[in-house]
PDB file of N, CA and C in Angstrom:
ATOM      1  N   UNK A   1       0.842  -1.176   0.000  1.00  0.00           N
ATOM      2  CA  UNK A   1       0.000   0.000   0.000  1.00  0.00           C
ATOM      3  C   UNK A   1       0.878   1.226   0.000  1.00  0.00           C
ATOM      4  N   UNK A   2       0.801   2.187  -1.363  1.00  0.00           N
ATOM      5  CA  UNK A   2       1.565   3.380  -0.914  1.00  0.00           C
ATOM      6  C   UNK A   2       0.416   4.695  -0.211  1.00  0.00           C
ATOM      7  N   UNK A   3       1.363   4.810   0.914  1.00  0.00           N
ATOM      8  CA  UNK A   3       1.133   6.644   1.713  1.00  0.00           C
ATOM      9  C   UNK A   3       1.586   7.679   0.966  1.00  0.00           C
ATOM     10  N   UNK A   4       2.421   7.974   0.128  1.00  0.00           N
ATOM     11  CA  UNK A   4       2.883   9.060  -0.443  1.00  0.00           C
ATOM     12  C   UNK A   4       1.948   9.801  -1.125  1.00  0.00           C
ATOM     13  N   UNK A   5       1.970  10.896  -0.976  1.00  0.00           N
ATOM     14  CA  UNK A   5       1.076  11.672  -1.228  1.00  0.00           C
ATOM     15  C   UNK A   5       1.219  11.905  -2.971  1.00  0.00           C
ATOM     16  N   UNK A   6       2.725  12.252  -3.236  1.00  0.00           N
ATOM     17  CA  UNK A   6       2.785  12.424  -4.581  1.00  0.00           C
ATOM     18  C   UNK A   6       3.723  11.313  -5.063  1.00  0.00           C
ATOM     19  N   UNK A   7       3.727  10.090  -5.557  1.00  0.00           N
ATOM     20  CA  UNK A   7       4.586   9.191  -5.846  1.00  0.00           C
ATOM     21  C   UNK A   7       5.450   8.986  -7.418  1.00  0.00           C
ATOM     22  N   UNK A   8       5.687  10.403  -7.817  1.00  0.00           N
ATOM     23  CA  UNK A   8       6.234  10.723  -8.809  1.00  0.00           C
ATOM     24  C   UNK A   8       5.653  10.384 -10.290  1.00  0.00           C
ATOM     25  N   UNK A   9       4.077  10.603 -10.305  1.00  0.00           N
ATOM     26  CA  UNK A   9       3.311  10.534 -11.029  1.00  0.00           C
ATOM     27  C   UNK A   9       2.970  12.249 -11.783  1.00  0.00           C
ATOM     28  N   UNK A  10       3.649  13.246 -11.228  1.00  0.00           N
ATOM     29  CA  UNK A  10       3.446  14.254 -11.569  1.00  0.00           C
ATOM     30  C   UNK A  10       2.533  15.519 -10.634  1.00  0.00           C
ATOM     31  N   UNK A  11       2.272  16.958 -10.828  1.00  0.00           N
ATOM     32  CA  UNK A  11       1.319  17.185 -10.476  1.00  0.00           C
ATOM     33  C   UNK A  11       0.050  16.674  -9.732  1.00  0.00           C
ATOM     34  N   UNK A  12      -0.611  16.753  -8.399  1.00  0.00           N
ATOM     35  CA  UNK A  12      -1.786  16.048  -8.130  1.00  0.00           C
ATOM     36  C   UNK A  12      -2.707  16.603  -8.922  1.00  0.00           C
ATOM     37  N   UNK A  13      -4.022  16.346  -9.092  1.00  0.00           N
ATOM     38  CA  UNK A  13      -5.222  17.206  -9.703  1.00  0.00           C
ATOM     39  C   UNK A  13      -6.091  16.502  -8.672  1.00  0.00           C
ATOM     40  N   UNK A  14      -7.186  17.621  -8.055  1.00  0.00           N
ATOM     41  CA  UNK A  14      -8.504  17.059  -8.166  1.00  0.00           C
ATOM     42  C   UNK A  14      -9.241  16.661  -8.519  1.00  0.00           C
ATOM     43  N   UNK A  15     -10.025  15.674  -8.512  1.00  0.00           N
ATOM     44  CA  UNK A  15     -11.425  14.576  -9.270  1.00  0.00           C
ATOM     45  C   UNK A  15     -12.181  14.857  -8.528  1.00  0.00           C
ATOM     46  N   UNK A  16     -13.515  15.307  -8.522  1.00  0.00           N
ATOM     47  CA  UNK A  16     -14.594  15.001  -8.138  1.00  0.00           C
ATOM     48  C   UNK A  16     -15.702  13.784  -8.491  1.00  0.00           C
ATOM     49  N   UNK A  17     -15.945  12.918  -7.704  1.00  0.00           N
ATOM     50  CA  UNK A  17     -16.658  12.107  -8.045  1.00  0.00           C
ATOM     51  C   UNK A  17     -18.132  11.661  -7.037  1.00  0.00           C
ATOM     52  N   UNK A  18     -19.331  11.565  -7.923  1.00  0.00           N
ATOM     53  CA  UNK A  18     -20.441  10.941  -6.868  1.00  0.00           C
ATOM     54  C   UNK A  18     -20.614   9.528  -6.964  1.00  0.00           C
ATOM     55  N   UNK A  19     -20.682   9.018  -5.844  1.00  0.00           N
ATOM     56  CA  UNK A  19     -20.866   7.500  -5.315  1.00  0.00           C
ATOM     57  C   UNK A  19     -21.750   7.073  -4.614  1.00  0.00           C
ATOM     58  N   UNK A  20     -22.644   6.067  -4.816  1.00  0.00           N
ATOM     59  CA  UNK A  20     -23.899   6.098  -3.692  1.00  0.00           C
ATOM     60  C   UNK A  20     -23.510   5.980  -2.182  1.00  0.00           C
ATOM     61  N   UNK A  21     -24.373   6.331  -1.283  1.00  0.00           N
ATOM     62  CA  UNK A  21     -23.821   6.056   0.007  1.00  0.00           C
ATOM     63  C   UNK A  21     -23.060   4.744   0.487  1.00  0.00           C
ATOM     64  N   UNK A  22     -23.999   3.819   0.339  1.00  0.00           N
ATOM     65  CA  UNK A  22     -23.581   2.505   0.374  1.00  0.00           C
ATOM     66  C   UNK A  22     -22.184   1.806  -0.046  1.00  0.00           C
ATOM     67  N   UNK A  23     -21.650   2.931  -1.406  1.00  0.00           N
ATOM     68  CA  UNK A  23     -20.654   2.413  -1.687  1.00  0.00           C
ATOM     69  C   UNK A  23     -19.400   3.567  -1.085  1.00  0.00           C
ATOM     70  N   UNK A  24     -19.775   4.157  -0.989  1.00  0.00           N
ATOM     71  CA  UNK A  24     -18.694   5.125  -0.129  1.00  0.00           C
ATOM     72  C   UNK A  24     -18.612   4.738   1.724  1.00  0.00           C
ATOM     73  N   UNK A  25     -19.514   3.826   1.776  1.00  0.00           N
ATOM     74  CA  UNK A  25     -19.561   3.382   3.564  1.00  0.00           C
ATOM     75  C   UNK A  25     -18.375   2.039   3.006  1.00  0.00           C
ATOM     76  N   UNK A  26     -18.564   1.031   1.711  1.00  0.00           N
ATOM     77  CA  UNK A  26     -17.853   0.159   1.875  1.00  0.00           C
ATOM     78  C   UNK A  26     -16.169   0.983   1.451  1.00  0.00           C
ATOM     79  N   UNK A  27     -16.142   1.763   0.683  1.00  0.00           N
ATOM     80  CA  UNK A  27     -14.962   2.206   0.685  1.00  0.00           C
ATOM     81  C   UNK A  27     -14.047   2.749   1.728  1.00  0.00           C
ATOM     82  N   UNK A  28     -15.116   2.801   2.448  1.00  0.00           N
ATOM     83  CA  UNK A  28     -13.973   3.874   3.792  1.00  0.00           C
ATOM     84  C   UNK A  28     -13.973   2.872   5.046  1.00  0.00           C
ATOM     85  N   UNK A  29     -14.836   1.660   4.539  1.00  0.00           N
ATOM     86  CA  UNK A  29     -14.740   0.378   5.407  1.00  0.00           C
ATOM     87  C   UNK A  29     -13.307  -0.487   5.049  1.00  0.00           C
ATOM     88  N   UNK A  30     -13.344  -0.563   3.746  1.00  0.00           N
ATOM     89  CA  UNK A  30     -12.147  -0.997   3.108  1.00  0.00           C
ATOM     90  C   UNK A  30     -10.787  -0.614   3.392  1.00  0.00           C
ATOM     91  N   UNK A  31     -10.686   1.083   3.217  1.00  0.00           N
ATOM     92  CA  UNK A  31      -9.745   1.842   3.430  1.00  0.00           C
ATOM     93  C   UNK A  31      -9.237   1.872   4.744  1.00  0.00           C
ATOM     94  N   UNK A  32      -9.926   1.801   5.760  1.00  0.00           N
ATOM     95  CA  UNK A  32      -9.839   1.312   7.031  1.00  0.00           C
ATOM     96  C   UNK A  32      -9.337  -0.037   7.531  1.00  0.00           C
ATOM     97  N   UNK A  33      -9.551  -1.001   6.716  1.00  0.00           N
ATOM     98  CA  UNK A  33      -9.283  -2.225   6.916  1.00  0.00           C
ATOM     99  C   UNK A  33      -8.126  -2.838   6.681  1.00  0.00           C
ATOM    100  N   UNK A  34      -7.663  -2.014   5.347  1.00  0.00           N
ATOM    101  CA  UNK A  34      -6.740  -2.270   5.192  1.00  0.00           C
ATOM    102  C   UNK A  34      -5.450  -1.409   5.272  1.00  0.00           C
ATOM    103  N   UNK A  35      -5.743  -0.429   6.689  1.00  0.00           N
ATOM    104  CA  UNK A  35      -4.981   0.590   7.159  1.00  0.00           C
ATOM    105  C   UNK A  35      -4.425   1.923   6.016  1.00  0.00           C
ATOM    106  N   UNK A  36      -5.608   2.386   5.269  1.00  0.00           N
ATOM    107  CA  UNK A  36      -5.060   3.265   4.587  1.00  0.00           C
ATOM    108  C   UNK A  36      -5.356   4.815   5.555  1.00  0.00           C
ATOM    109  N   UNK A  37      -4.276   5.957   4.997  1.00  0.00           N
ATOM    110  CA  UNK A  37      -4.827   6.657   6.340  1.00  0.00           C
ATOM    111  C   UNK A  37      -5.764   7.596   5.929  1.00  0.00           C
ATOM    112  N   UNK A  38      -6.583   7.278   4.345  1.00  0.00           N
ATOM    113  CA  UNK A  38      -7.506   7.828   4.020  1.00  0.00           C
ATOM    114  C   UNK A  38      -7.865   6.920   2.721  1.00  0.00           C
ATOM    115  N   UNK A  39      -9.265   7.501   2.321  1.00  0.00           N
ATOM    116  CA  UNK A  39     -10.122   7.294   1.710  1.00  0.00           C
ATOM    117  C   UNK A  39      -9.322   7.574  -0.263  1.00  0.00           C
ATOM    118  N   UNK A  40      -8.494   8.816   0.138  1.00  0.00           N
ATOM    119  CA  UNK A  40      -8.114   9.183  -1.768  1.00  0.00           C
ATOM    120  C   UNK A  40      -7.386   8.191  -1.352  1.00  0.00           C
ATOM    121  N   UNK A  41      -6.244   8.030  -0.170  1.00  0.00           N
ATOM    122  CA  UNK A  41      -4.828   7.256  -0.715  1.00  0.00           C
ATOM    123  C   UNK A  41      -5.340   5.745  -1.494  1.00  0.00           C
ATOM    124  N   UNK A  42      -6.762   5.445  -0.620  1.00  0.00           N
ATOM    125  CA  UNK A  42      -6.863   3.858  -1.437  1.00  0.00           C
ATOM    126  C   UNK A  42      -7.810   4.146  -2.531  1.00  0.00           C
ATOM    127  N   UNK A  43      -8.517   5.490  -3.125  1.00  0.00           N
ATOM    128  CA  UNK A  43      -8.666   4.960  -4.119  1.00  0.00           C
ATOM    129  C   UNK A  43      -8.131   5.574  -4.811  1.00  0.00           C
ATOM    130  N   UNK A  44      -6.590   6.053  -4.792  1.00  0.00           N
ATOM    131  CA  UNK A  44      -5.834   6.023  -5.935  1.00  0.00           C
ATOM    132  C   UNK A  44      -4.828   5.171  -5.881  1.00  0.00           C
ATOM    133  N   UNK A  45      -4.993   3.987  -5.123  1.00  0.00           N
ATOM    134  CA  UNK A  45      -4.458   2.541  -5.380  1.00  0.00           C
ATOM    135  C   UNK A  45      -5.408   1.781  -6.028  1.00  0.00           C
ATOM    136  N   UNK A  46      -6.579   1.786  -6.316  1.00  0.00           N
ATOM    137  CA  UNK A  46      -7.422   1.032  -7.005  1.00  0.00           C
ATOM    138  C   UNK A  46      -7.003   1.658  -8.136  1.00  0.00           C
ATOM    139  N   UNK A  47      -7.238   2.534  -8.368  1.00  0.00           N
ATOM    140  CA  UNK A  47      -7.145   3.710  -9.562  1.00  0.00           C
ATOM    141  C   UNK A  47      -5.329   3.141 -10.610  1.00  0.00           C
ATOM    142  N   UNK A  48      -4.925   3.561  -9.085  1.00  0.00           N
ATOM    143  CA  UNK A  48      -3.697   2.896 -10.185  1.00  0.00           C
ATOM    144  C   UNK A  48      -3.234   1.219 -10.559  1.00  0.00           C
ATOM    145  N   UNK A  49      -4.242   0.331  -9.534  1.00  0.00           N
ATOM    146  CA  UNK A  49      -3.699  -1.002  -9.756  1.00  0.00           C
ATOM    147  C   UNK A  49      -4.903  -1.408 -11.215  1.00  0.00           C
ATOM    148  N   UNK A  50      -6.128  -0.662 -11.459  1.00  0.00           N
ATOM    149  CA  UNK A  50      -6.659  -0.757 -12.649  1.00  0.00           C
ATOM    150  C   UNK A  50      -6.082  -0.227 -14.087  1.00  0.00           C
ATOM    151  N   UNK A  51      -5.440   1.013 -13.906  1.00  0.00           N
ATOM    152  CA  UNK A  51      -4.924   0.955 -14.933  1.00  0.00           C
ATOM    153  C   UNK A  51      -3.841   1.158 -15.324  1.00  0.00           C
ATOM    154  N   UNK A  52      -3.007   0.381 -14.397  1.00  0.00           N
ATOM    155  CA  UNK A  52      -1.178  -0.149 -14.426  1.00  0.00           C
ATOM    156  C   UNK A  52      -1.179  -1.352 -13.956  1.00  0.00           C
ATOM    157  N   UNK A  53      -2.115  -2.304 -15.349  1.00  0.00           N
ATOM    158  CA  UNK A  53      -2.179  -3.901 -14.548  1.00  0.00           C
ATOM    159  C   UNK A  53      -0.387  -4.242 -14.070  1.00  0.00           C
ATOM    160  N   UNK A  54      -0.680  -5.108 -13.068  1.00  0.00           N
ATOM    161  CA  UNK A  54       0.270  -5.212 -12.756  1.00  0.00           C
ATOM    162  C   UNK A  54       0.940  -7.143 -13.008  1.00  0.00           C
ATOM    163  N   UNK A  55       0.254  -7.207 -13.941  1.00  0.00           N
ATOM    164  CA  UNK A  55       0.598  -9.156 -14.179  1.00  0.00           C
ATOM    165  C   UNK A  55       0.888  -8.609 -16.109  1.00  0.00           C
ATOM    166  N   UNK A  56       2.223  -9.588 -16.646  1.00  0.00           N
ATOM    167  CA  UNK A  56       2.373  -8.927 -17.784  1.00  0.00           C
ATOM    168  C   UNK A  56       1.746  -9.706 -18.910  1.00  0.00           C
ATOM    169  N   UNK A  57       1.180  -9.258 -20.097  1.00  0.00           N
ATOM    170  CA  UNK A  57       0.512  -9.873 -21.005  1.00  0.00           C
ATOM    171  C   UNK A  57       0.444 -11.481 -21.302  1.00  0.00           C
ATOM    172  N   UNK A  58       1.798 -12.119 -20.781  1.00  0.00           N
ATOM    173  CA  UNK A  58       1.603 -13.784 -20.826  1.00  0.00           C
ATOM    174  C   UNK A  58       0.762 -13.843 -19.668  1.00  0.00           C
ATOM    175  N   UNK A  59       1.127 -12.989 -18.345  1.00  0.00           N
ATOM    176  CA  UNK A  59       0.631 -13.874 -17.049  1.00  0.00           C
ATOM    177  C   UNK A  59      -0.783 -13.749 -17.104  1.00  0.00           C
ATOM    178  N   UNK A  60      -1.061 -12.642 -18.059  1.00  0.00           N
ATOM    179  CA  UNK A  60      -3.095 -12.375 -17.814  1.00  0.00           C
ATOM    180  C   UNK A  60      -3.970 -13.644 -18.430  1.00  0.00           C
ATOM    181  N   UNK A  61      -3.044 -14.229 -19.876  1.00  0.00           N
ATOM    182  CA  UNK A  61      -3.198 -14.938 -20.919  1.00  0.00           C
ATOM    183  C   UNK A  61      -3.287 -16.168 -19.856  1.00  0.00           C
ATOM    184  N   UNK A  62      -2.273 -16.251 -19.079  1.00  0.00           N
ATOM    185  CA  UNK A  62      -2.482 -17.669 -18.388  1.00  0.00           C
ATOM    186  C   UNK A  62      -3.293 -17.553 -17.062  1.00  0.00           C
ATOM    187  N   UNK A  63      -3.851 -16.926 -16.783  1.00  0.00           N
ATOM    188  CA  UNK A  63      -4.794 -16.693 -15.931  1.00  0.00           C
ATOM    189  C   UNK A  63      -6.267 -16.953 -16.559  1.00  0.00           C
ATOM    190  N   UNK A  64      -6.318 -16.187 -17.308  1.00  0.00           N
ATOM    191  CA  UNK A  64      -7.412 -16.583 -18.174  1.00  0.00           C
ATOM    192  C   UNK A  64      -7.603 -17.984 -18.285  1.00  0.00           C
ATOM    193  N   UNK A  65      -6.326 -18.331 -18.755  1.00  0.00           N
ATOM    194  CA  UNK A  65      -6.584 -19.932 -19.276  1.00  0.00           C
ATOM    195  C   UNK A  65      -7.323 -20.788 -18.282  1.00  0.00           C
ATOM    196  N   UNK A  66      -6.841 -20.364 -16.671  1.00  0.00           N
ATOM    197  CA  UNK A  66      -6.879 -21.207 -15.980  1.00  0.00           C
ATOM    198  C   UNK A  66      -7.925 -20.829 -15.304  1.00  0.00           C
ATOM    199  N   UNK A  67      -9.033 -19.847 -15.654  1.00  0.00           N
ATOM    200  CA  UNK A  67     -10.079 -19.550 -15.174  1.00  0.00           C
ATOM    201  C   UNK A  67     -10.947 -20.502 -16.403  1.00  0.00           C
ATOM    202  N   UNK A  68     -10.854 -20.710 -17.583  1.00  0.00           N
ATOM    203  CA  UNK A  68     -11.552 -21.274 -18.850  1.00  0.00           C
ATOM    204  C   UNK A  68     -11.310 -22.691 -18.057  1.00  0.00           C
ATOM    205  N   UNK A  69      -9.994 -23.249 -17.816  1.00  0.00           N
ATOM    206  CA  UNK A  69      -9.801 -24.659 -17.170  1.00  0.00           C
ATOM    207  C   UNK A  69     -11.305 -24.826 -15.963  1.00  0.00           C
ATOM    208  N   UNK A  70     -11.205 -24.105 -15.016  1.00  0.00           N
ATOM    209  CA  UNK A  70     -12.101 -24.456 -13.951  1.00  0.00           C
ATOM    210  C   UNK A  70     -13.166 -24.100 -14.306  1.00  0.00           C
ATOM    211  N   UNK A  71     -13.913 -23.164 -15.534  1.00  0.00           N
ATOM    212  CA  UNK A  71     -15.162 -23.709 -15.835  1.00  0.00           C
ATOM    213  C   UNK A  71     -15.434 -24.835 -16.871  1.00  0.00           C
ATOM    214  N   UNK A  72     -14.538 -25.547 -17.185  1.00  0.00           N
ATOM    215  CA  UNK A  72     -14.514 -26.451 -18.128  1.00  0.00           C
ATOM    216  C   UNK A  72     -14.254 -27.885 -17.135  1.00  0.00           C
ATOM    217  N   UNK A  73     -14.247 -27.449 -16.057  1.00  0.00           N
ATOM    218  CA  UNK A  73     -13.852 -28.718 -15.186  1.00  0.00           C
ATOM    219  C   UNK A  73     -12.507 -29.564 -15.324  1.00  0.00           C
ATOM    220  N   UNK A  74     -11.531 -28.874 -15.600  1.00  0.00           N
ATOM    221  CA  UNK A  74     -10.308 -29.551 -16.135  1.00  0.00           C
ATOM    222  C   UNK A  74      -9.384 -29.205 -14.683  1.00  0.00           C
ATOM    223  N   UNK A  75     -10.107 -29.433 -13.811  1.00  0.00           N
ATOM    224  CA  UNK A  75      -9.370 -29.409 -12.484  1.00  0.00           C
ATOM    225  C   UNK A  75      -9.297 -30.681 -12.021  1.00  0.00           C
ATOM    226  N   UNK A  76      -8.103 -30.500 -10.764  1.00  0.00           N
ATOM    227  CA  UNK A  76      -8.453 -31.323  -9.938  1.00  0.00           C
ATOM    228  C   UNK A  76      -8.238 -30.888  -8.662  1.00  0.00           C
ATOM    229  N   UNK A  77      -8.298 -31.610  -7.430  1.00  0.00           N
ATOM    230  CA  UNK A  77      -8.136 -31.084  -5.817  1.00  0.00           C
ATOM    231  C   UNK A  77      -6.553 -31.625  -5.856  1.00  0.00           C
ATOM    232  N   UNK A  78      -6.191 -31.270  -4.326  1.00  0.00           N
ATOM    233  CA  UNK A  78      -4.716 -31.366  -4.511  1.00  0.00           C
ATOM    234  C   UNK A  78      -4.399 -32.930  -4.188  1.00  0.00           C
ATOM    235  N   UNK A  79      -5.650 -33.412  -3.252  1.00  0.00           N
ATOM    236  CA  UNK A  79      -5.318 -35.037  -3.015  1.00  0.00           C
ATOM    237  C   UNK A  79      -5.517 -35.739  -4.116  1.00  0.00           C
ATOM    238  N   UNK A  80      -6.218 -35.077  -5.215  1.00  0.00           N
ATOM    239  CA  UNK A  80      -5.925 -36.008  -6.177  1.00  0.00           C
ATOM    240  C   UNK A  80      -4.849 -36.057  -7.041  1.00  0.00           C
ATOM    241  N   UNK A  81      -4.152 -34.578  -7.211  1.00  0.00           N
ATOM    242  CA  UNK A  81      -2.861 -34.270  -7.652  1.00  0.00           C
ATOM    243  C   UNK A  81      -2.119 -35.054  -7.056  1.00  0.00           C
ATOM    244  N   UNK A  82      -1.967 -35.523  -5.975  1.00  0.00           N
ATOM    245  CA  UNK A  82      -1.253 -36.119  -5.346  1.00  0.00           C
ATOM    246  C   UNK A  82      -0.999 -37.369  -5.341  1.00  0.00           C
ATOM    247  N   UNK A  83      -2.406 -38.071  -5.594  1.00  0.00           N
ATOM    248  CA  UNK A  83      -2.697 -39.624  -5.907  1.00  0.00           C
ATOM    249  C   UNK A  83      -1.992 -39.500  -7.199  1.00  0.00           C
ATOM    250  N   UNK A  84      -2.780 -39.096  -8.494  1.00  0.00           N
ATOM    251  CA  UNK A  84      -1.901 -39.080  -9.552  1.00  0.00           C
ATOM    252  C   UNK A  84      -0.465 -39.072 -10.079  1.00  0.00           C
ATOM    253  N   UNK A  85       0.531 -38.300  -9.068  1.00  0.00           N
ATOM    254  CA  UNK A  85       1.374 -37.856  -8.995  1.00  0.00           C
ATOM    255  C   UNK A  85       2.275 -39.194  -8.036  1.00  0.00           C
ATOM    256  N   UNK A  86       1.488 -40.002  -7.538  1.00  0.00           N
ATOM    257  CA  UNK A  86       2.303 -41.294  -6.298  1.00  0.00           C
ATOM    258  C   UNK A  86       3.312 -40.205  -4.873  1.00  0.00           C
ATOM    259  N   UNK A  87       2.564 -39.083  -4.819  1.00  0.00           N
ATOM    260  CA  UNK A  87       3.164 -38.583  -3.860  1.00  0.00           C
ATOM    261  C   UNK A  87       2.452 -38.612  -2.122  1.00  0.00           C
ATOM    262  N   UNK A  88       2.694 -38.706  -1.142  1.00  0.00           N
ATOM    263  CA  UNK A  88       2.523 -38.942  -0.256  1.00  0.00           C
ATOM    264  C   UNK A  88       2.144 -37.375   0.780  1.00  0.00           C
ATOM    265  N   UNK A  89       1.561 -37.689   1.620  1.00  0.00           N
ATOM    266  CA  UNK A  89       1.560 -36.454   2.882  1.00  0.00           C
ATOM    267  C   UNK A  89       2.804 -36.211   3.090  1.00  0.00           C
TER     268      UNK A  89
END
């Protein structure tokens, strides 16, 4: 989580934005939770972890894949990885 106020992104600017209540109670529930010492600092960590993915074009590709795997049922649990595999506890 960064605190820095300006983390060499340039100039700050103001945004104004409206949010329903509900979702501004879970944001500052969030922000709290996960010790931010405010409400902008985490959502300009959302802000920036949306659009500075941070996994690089193979790793999204194989993420994907492996989200297509588990709705395709091409899983397995790990005891069975394990049976398969002749490996033991």
């Amino acid at each position: 989580m960064s605190t820095d106020a300006n983390d060499g992104d340039g100039d700050m600017v103001k945004l104004n934005v409206k949010v329903p209540k509900r979702l501004l109670e879970e944001i500052d529930e969030l922000a709290d939770e996960l010790e931010y010492t405010n409400r902008s600092e985490f959502i300009r960590e959302v802000l920036r972890d949306t659009t500075e993915p941070i996994l690089t074009p193979g790793a999204q590709e194989g993420v994907s894949e492996g989200y297509a795997d588990v709705a395709a049922g091409r899983t397995m649990s790990t005891d069975e990885a394990r049976e398969r595999l002749g490996i033991d506890d």
